[in-house]
Each structure stands twice: as structure tokens, then as C-alpha cells.
C-alpha atoms as a PDB file:
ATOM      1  CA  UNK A   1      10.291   2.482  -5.870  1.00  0.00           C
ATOM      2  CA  UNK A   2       8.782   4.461  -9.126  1.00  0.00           C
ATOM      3  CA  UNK A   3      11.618   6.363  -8.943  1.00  0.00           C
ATOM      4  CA  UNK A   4      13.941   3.657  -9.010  1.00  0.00           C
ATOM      5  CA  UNK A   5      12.580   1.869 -11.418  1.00  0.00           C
ATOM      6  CA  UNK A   6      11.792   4.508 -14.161  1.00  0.00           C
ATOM      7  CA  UNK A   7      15.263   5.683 -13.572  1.00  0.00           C
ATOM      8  CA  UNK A   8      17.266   2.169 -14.147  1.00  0.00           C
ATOM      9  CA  UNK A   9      14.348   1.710 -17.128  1.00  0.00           C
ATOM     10  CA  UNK A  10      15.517   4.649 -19.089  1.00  0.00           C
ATOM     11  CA  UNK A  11      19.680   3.283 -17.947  1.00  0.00           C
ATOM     12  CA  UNK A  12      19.191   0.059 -19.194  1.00  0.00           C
ATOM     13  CA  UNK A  13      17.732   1.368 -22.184  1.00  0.00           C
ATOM     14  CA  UNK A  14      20.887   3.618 -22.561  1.00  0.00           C
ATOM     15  CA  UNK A  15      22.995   0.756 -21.998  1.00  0.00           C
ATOM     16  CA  UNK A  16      21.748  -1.862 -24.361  1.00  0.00           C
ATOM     17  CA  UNK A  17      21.741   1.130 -26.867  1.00  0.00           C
ATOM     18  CA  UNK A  18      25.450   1.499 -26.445  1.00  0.00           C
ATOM     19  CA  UNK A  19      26.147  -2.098 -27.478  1.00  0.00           C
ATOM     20  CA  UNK A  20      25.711  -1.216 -30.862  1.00  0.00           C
ATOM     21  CA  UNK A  21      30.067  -1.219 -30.964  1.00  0.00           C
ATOM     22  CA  UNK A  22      29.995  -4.631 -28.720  1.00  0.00           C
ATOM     23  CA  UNK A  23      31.419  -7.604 -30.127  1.00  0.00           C
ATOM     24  CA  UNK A  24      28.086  -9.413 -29.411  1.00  0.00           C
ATOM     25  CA  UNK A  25      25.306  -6.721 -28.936  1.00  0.00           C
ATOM     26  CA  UNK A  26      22.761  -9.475 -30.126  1.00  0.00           C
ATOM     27  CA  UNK A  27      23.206 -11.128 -26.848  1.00  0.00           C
ATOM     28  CA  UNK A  28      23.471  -7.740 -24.806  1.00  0.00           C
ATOM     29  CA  UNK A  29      20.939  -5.874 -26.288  1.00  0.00           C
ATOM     30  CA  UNK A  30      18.099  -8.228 -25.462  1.00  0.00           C
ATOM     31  CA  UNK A  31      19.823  -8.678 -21.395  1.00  0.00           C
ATOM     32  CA  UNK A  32      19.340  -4.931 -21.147  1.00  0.00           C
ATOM     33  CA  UNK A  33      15.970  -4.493 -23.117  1.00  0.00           C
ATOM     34  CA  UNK A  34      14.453  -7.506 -20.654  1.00  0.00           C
ATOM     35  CA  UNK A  35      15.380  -5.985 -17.582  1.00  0.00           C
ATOM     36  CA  UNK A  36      14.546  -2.419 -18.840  1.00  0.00           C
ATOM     37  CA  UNK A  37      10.867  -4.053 -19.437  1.00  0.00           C
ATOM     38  CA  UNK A  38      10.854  -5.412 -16.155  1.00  0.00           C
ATOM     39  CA  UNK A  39      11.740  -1.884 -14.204  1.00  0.00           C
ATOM     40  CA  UNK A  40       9.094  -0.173 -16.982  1.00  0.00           C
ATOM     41  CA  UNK A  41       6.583  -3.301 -15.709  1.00  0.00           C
ATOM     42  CA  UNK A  42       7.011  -2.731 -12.028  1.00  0.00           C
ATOM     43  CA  UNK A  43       6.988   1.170 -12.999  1.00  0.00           C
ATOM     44  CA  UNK A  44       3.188   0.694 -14.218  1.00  0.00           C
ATOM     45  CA  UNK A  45       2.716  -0.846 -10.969  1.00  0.00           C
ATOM     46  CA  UNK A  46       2.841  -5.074 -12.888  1.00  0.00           C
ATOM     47  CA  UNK A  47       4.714  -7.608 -11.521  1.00  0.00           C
ATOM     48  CA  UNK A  48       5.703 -10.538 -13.041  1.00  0.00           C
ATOM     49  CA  UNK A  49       7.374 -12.966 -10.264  1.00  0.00           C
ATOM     50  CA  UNK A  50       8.373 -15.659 -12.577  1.00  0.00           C
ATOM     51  CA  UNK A  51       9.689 -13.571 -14.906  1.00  0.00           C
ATOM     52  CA  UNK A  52      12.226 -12.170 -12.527  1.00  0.00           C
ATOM     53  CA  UNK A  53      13.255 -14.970 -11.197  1.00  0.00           C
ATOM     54  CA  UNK A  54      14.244 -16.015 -14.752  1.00  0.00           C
ATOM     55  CA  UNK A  55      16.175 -12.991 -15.585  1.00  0.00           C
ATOM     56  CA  UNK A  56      17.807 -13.745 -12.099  1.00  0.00           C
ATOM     57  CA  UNK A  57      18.327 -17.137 -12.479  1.00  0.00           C
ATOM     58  CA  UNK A  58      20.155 -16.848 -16.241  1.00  0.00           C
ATOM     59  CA  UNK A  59      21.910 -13.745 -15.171  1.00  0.00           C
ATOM     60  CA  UNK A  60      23.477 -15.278 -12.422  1.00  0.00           C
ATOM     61  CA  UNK A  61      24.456 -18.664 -14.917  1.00  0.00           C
ATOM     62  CA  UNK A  62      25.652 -16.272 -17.425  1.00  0.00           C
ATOM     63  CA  UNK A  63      27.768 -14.302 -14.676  1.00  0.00           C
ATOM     64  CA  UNK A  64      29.444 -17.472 -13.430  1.00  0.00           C
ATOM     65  CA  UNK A  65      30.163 -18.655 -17.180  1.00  0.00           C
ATOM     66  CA  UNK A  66      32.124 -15.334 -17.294  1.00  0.00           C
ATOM     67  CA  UNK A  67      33.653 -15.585 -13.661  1.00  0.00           C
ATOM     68  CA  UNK A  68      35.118 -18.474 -14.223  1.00  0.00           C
ATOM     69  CA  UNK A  69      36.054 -18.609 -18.090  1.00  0.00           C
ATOM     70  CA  UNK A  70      39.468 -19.241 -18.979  1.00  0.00           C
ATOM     71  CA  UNK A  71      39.455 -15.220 -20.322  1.00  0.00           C
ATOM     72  CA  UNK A  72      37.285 -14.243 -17.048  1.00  0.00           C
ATOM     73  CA  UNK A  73      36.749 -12.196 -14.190  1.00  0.00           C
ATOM     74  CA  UNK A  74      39.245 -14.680 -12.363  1.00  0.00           C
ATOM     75  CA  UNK A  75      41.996 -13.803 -15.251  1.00  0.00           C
ATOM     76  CA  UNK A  76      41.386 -10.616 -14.983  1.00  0.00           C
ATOM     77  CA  UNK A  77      42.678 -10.835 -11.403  1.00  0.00           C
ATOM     78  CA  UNK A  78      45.102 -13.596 -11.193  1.00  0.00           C
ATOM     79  CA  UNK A  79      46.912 -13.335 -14.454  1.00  0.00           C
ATOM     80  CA  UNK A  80      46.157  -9.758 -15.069  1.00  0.00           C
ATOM     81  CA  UNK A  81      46.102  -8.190 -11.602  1.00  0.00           C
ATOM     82  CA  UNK A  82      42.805  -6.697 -11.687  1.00  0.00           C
ATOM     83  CA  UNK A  83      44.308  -4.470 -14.491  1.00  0.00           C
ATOM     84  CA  UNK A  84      42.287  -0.756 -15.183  1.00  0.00           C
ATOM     85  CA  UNK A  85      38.979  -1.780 -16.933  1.00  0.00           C
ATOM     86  CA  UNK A  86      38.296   1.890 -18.098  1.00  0.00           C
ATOM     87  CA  UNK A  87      41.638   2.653 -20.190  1.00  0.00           C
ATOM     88  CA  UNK A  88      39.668   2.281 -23.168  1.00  0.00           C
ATOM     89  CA  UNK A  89      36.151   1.777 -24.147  1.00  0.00           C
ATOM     90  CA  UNK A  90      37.921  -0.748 -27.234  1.00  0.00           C
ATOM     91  CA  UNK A  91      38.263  -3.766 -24.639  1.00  0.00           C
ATOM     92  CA  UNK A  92      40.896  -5.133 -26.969  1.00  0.00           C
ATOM     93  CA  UNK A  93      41.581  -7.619 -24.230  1.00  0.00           C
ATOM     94  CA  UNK A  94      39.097 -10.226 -23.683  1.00  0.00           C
ATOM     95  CA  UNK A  95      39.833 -10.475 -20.059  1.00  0.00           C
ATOM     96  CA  UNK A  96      38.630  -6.826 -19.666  1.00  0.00           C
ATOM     97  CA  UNK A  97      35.894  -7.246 -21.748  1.00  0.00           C
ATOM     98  CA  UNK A  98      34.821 -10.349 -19.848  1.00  0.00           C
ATOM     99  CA  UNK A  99      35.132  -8.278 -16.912  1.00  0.00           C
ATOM    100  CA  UNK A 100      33.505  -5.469 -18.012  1.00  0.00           C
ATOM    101  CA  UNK A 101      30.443  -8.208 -18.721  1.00  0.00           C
ATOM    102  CA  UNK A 102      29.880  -9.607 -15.341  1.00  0.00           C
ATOM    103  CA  UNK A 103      29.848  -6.513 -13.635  1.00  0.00           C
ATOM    104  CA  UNK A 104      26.915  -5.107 -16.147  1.00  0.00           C
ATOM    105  CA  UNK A 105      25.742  -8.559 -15.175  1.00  0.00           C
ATOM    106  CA  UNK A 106      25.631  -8.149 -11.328  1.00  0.00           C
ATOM    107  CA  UNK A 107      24.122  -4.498 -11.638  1.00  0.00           C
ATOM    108  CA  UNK A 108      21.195  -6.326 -13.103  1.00  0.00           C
ATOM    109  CA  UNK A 109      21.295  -9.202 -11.272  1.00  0.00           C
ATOM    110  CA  UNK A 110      21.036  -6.585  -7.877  1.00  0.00           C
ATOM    111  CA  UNK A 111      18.156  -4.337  -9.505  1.00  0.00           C
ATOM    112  CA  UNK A 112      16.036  -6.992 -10.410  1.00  0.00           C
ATOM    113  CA  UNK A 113      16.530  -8.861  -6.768  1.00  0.00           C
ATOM    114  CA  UNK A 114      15.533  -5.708  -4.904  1.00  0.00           C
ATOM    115  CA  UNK A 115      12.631  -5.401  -7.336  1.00  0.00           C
ATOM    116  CA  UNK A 116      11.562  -9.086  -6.623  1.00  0.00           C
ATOM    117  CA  UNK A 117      12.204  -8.891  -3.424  1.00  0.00           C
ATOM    118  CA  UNK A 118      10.416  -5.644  -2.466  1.00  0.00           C
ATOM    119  CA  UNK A 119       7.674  -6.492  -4.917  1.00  0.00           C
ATOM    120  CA  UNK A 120       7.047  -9.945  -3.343  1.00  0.00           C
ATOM    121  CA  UNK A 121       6.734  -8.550   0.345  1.00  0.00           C
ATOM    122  CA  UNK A 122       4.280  -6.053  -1.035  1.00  0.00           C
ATOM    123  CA  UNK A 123       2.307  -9.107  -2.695  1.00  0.00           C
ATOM    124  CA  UNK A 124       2.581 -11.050   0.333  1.00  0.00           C
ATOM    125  CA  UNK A 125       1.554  -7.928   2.674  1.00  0.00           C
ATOM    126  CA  UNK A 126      -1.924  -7.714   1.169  1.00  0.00           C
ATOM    127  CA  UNK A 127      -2.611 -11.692   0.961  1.00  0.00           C
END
């Protein structure tokens, strides 16, 4: 697990640096800096149970927002059929930028999990 954290703490780190060009990095910067801190945490050998279930909890509220937006995930497939999200990095389209959003949202939302998850077996392993 130190290997898998300290390797999605320096990505997350590299990905909320590259929202500098977003249309809303102060919203994406601080989702990527919180779950960097939380791999770096767990990395240290810290755990912080509440603290991922947060991050889980408005990850998941955030990802639905987008999912079901009227410029969404579900546009993106219905009206758009599931159109290339890499022809550009300029997501000119919200749909794709959307998109592009809640699926940076469920890599989180799956690191974080396994981190809680194998974290809170290990917690409950010693008790």
C-alpha cells in the first residue's frame, strides 16, 4: 500500500497542478490537493477515517451533480453519443468537459475507497 499511495500522492499532485488552464481550477485544485493529502497521510502510515469518508461522500454528490446535469455525463452519451473526450485538451464543449470531470471524480472516489477500506480492516485487525 506505500507504494500505492505515494504514487497516486505525487498524481494527484500532478493533476490538480494541471488545472491551472481549467475553467474552475479553484474548485479542482483543492479536490486533488485533499485527496493527494490523504494518500501522503496514509503514506506516513495516519489514517483519518472520517476524513475519507467525507472526501467520499462529497465526491460521490459532486459526481452525480455532473452525471446527471443537463450538460453531463448522460449528454455526453445520449445527445452526444459518447463522443471522443481526448480530441482536444480545450474541452470547448461542456458536455466533454463535464465528462472529463466525473471520471477524475470516480478515480478518486475508487483510490480513496480502497484506502478506507484496506485501512479500516487493518484498524479493525489489531482491535
Amino acid at each position: 500500500m506505500k507504494v500505492f499511495n505515494l504514487t497516486f500522492t505525487v498524481l494527484f499532485i500532478v493533476f490538480a497542478a494541471l488545472q491551472y488552464n481549467d475553467p474552475d481550477p479553484y474548485i479542482w485544485v483543492p479536490i486533488y490537493l485533499y485527496s493527494s493529502a490523504l494518500c501522503f497521510l496514509a503514506f506516513k502510515g495516519s489514517f483519518y477515517p472520517k476524513a475519507y469518508l467525507a472526501g467520499i461522500i462529497v465526491y460521490t454528490v459532486y459526481a452525480a451533480y455532473l452525471l446527471f446535469d443537463k450538460t453531463g455525463v448522460l449528454s455526453w452519451i445520449q445527445q452526444h453519443h459518447a463522443e471522443s473526450m481526448v480530441q482536444t485538451m480545450q474541452a470547448k464543449k461542456p458536455w466533454i468537459e463535464e465528462s472529463r470531470e466525473f471520471f477524475g471524480l470516480i478515480i478518486l472516489i475508487t483510490v480513496i475507497t480502497i484506502n478506507w477500506l484496506y485501512y479500516s480492516r487493518q484498524i479493525k485487525s489489531v482491535i
